[in-house]
PDB file of N, CA and C in Angstrom:
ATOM      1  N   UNK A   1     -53.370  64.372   9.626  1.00  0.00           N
ATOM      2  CA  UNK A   1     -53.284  62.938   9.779  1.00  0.00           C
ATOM      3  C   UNK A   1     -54.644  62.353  10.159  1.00  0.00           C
ATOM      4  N   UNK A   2     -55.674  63.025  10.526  1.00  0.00           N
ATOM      5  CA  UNK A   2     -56.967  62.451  11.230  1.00  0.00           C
ATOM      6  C   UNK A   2     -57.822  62.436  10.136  1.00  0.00           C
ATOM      7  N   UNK A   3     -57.361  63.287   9.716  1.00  0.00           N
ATOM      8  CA  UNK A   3     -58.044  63.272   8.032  1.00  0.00           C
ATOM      9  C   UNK A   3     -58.255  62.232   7.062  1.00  0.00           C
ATOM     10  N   UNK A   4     -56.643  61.963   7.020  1.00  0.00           N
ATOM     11  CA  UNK A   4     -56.131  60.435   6.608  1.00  0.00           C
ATOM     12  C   UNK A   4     -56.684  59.202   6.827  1.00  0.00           C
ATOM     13  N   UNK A   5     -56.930  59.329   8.345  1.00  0.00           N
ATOM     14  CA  UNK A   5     -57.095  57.937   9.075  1.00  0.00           C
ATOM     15  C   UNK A   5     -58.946  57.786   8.769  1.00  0.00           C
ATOM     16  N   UNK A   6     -59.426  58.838   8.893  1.00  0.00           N
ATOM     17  CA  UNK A   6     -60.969  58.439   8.988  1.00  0.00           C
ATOM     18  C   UNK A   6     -61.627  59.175   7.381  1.00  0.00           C
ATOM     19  N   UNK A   7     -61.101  59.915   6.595  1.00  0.00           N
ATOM     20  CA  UNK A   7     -61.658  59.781   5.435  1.00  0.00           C
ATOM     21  C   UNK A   7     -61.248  58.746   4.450  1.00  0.00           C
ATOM     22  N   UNK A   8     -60.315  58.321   4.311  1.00  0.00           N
ATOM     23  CA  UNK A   8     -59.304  57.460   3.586  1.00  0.00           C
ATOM     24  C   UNK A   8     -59.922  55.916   3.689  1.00  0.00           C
ATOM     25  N   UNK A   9     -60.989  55.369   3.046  1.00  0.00           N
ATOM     26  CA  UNK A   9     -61.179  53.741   3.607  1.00  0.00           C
ATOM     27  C   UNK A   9     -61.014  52.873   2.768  1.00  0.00           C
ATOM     28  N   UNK A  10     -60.319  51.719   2.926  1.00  0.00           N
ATOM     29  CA  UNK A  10     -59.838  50.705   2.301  1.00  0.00           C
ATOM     30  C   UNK A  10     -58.298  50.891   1.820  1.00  0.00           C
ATOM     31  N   UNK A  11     -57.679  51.810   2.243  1.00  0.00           N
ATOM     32  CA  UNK A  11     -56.016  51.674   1.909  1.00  0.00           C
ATOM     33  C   UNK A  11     -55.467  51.376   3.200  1.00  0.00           C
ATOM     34  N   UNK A  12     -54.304  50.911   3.168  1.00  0.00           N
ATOM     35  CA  UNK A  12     -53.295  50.797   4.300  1.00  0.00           C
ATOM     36  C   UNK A  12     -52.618  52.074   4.424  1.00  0.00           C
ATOM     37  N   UNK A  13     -52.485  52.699   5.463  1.00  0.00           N
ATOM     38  CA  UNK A  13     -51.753  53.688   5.678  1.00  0.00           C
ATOM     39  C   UNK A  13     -50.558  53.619   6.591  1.00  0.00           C
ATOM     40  N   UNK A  14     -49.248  53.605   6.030  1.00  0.00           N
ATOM     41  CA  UNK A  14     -48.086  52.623   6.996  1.00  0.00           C
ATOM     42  C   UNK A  14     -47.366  54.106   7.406  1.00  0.00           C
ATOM     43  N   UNK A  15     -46.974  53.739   8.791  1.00  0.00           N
ATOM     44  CA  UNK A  15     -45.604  55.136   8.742  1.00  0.00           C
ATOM     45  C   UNK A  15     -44.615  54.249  10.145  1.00  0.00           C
ATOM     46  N   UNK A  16     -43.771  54.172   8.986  1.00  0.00           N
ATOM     47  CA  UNK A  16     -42.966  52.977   9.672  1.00  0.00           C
ATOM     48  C   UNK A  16     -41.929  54.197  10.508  1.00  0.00           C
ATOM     49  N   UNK A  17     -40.957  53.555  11.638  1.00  0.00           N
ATOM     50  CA  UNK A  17     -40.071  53.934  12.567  1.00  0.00           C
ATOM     51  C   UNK A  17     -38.954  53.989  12.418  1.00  0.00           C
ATOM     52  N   UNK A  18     -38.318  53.261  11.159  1.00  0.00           N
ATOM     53  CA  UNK A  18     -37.437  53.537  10.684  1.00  0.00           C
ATOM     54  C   UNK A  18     -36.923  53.085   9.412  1.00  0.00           C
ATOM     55  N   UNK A  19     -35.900  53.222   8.731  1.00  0.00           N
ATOM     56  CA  UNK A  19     -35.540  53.129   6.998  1.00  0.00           C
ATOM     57  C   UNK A  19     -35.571  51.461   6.730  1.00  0.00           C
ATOM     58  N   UNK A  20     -35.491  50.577   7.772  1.00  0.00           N
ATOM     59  CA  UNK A  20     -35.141  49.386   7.690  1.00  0.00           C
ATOM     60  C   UNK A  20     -36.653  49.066   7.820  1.00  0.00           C
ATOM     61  N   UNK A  21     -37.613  49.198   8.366  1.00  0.00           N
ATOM     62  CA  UNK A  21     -39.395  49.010   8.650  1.00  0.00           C
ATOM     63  C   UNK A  21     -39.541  49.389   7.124  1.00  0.00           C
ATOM     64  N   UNK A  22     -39.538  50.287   6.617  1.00  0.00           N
ATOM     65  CA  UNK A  22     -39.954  50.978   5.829  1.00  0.00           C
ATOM     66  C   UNK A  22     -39.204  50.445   4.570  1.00  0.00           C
ATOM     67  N   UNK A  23     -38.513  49.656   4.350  1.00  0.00           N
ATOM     68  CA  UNK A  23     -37.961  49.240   3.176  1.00  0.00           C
ATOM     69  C   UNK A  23     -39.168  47.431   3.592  1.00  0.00           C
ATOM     70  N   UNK A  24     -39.134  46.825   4.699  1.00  0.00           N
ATOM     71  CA  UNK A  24     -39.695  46.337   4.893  1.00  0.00           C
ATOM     72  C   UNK A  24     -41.731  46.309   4.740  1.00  0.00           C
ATOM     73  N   UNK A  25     -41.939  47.579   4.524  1.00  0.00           N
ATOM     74  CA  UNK A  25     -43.331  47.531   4.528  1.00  0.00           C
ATOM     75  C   UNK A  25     -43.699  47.989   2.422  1.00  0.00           C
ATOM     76  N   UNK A  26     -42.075  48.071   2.075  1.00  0.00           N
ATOM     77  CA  UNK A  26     -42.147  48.811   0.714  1.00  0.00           C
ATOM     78  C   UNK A  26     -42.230  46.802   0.020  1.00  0.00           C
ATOM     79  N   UNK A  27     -41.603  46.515   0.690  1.00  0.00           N
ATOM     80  CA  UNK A  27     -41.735  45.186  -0.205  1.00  0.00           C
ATOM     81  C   UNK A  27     -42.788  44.358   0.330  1.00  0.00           C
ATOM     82  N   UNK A  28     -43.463  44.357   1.196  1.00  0.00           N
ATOM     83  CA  UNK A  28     -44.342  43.527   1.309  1.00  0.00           C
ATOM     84  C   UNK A  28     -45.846  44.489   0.860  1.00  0.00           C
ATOM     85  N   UNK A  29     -45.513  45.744   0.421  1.00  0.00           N
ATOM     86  CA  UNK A  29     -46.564  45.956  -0.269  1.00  0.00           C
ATOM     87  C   UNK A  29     -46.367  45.890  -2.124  1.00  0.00           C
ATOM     88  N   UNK A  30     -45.180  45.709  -2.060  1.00  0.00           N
ATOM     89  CA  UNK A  30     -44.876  45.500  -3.441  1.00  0.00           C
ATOM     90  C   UNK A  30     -45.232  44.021  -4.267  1.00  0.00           C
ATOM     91  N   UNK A  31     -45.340  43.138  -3.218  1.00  0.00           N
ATOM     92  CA  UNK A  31     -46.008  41.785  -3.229  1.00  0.00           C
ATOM     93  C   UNK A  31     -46.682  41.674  -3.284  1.00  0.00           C
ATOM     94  N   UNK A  32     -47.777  42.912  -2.725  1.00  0.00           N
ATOM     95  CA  UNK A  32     -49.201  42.663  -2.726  1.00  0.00           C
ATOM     96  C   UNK A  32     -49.922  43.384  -3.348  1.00  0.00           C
ATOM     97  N   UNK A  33     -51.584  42.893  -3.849  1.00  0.00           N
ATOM     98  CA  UNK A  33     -52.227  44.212  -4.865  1.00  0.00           C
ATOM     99  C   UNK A  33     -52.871  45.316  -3.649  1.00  0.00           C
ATOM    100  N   UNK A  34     -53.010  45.198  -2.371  1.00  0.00           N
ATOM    101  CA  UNK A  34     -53.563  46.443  -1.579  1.00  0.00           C
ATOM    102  C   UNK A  34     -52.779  47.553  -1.926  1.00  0.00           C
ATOM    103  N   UNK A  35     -53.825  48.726  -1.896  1.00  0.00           N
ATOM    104  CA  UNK A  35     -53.244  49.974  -2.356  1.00  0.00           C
ATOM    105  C   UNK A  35     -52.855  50.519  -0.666  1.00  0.00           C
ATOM    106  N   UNK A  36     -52.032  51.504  -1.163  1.00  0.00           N
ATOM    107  CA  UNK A  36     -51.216  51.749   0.194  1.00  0.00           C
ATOM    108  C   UNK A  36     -50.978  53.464   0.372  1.00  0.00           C
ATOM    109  N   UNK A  37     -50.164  53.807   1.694  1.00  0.00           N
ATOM    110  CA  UNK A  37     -49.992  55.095   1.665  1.00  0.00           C
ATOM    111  C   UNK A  37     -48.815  55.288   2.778  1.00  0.00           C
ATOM    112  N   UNK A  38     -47.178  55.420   2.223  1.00  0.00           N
ATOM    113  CA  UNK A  38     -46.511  55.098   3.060  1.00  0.00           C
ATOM    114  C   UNK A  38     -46.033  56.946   3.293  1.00  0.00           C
ATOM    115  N   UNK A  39     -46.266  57.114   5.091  1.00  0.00           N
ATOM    116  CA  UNK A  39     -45.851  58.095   5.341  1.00  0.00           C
ATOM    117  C   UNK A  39     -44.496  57.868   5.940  1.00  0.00           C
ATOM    118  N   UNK A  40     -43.418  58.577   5.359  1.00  0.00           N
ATOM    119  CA  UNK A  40     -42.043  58.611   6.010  1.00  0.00           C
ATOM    120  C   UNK A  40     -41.824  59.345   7.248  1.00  0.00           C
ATOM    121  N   UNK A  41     -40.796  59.200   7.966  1.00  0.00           N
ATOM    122  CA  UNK A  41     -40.911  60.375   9.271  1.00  0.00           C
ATOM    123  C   UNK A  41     -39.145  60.692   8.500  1.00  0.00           C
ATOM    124  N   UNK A  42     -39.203  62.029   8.906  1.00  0.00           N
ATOM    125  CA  UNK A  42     -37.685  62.936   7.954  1.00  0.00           C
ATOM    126  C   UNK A  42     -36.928  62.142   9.071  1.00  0.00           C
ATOM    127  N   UNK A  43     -37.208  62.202  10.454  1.00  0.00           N
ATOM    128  CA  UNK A  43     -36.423  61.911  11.386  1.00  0.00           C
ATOM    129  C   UNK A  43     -35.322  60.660  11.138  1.00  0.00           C
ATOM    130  N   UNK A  44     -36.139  59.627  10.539  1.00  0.00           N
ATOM    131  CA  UNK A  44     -35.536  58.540  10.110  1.00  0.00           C
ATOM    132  C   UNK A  44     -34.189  58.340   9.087  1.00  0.00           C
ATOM    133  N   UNK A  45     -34.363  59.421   8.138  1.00  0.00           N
ATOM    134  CA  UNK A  45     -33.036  59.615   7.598  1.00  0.00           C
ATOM    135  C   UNK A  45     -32.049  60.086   8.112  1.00  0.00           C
ATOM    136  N   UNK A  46     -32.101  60.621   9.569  1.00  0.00           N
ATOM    137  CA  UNK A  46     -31.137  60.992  10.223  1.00  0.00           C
ATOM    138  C   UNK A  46     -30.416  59.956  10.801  1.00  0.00           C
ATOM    139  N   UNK A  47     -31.074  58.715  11.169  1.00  0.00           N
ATOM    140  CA  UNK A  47     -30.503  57.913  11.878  1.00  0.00           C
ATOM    141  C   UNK A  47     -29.170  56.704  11.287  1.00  0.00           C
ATOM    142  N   UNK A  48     -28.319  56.701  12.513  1.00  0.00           N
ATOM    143  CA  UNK A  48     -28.053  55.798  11.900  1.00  0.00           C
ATOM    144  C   UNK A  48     -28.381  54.116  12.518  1.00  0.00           C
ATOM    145  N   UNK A  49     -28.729  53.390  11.235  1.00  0.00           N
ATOM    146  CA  UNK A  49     -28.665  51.782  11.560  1.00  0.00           C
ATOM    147  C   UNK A  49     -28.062  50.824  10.558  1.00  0.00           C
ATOM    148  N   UNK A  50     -27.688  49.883  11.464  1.00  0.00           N
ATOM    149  CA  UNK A  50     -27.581  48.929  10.760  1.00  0.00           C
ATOM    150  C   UNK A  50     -28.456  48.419   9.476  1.00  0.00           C
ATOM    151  N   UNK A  51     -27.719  47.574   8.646  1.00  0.00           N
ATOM    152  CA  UNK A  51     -28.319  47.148   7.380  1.00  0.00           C
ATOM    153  C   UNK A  51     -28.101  46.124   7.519  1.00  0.00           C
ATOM    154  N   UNK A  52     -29.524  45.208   7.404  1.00  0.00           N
ATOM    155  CA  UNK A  52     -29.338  43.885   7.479  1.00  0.00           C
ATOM    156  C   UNK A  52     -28.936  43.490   5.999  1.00  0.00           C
ATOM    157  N   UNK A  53     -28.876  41.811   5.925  1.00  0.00           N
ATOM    158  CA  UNK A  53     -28.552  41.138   4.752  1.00  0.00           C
ATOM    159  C   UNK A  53     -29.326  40.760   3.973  1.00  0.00           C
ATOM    160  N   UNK A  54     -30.814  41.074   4.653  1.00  0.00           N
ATOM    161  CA  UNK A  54     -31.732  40.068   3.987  1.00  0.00           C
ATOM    162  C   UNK A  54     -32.402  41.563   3.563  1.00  0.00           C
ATOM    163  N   UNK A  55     -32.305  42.533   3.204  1.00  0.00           N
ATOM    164  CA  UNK A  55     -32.677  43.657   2.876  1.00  0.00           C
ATOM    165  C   UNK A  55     -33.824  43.437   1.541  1.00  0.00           C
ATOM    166  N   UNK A  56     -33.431  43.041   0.730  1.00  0.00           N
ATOM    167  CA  UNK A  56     -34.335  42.261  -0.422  1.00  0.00           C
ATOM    168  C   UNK A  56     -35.534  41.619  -0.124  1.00  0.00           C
ATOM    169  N   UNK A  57     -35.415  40.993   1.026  1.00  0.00           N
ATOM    170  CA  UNK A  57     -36.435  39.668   1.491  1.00  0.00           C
ATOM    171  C   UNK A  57     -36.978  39.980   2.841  1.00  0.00           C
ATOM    172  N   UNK A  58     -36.714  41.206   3.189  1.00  0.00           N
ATOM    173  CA  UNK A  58     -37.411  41.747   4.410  1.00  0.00           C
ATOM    174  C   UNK A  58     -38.500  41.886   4.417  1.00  0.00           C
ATOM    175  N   UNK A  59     -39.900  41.393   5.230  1.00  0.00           N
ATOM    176  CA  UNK A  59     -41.009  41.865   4.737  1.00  0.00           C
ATOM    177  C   UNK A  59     -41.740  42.150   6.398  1.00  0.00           C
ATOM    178  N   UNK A  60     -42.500  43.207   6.301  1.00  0.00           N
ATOM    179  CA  UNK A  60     -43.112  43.484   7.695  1.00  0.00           C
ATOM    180  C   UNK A  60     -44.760  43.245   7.445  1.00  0.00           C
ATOM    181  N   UNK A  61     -45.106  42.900   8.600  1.00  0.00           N
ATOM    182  CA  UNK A  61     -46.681  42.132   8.222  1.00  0.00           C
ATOM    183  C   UNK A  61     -47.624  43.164   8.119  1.00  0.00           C
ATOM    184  N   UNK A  62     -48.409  43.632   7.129  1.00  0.00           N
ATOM    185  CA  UNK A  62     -49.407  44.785   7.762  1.00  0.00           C
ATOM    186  C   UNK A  62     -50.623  44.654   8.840  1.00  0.00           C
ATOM    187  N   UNK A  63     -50.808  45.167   9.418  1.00  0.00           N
ATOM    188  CA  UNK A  63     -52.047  44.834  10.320  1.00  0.00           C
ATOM    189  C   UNK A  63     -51.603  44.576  11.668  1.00  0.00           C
ATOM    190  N   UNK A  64     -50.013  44.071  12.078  1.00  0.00           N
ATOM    191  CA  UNK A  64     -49.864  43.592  13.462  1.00  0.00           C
ATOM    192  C   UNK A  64     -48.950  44.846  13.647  1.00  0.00           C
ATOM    193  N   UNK A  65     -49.115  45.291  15.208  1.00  0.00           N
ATOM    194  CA  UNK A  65     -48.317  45.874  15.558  1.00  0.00           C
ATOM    195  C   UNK A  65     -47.350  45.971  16.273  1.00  0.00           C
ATOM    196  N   UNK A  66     -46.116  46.745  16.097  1.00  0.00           N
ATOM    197  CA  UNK A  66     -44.476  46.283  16.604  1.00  0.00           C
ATOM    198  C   UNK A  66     -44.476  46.520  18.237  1.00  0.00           C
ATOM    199  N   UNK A  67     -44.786  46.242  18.995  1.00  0.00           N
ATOM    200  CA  UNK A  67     -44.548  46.493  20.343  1.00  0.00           C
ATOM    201  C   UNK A  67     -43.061  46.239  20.948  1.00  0.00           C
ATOM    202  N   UNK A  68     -42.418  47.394  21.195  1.00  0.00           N
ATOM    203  CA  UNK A  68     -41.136  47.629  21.639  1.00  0.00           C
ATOM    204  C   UNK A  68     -41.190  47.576  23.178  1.00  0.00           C
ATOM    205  N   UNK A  69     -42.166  48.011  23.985  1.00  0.00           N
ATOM    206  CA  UNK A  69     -42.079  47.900  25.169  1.00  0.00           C
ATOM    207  C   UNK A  69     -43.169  47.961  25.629  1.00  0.00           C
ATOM    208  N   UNK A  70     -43.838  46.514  26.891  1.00  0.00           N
ATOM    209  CA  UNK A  70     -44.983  46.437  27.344  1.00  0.00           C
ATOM    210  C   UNK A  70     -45.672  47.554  28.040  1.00  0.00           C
ATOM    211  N   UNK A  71     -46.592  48.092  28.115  1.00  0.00           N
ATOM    212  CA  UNK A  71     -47.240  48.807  29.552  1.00  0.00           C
ATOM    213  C   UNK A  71     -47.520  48.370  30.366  1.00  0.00           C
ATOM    214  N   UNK A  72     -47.762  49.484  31.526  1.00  0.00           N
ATOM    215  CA  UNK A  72     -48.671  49.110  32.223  1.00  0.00           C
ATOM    216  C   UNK A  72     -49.831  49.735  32.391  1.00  0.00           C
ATOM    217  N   UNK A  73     -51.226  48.919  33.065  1.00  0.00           N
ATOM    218  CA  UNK A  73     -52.380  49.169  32.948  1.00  0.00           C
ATOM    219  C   UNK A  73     -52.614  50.055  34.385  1.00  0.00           C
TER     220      UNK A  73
END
């Protein structure tokens, strides 16, 4: 993966958290001409979640990141 991150320049390299991110980062790169590199985690097919409605029209932003829970410093 370090390989990835620092030989690899000018692609997006996404590895989303779960099947619902990841259908989300599939269409908003499908919208766009940046070339991309989506790593799956297997873990994620294990899970189960909900399916939203807007599944089609889901789009996750590239570049910002999802913060689930603040730190502390």
């Amino acid at each position: 993966m370090a390989g990835l991150l620092n030989l690899i320049r000018g692609i997006w390299i996404c590895v989303p958290r779960n099947m619902t991110q990841a259908a989300g980062l599939y269409n908003t790169l499908l919208a766009g001409d940046d070339p991309a590199l989506v790593i799956e985690v297997l873990n994620g097919y294990r899970q189960k979640e909900k399916l939203p409605a807007n599944i089609g029209e889901l789009r996750v932003p590239l570049g910002v990141p999802e913060v689930l829970r603040e730190g502390a410093t």
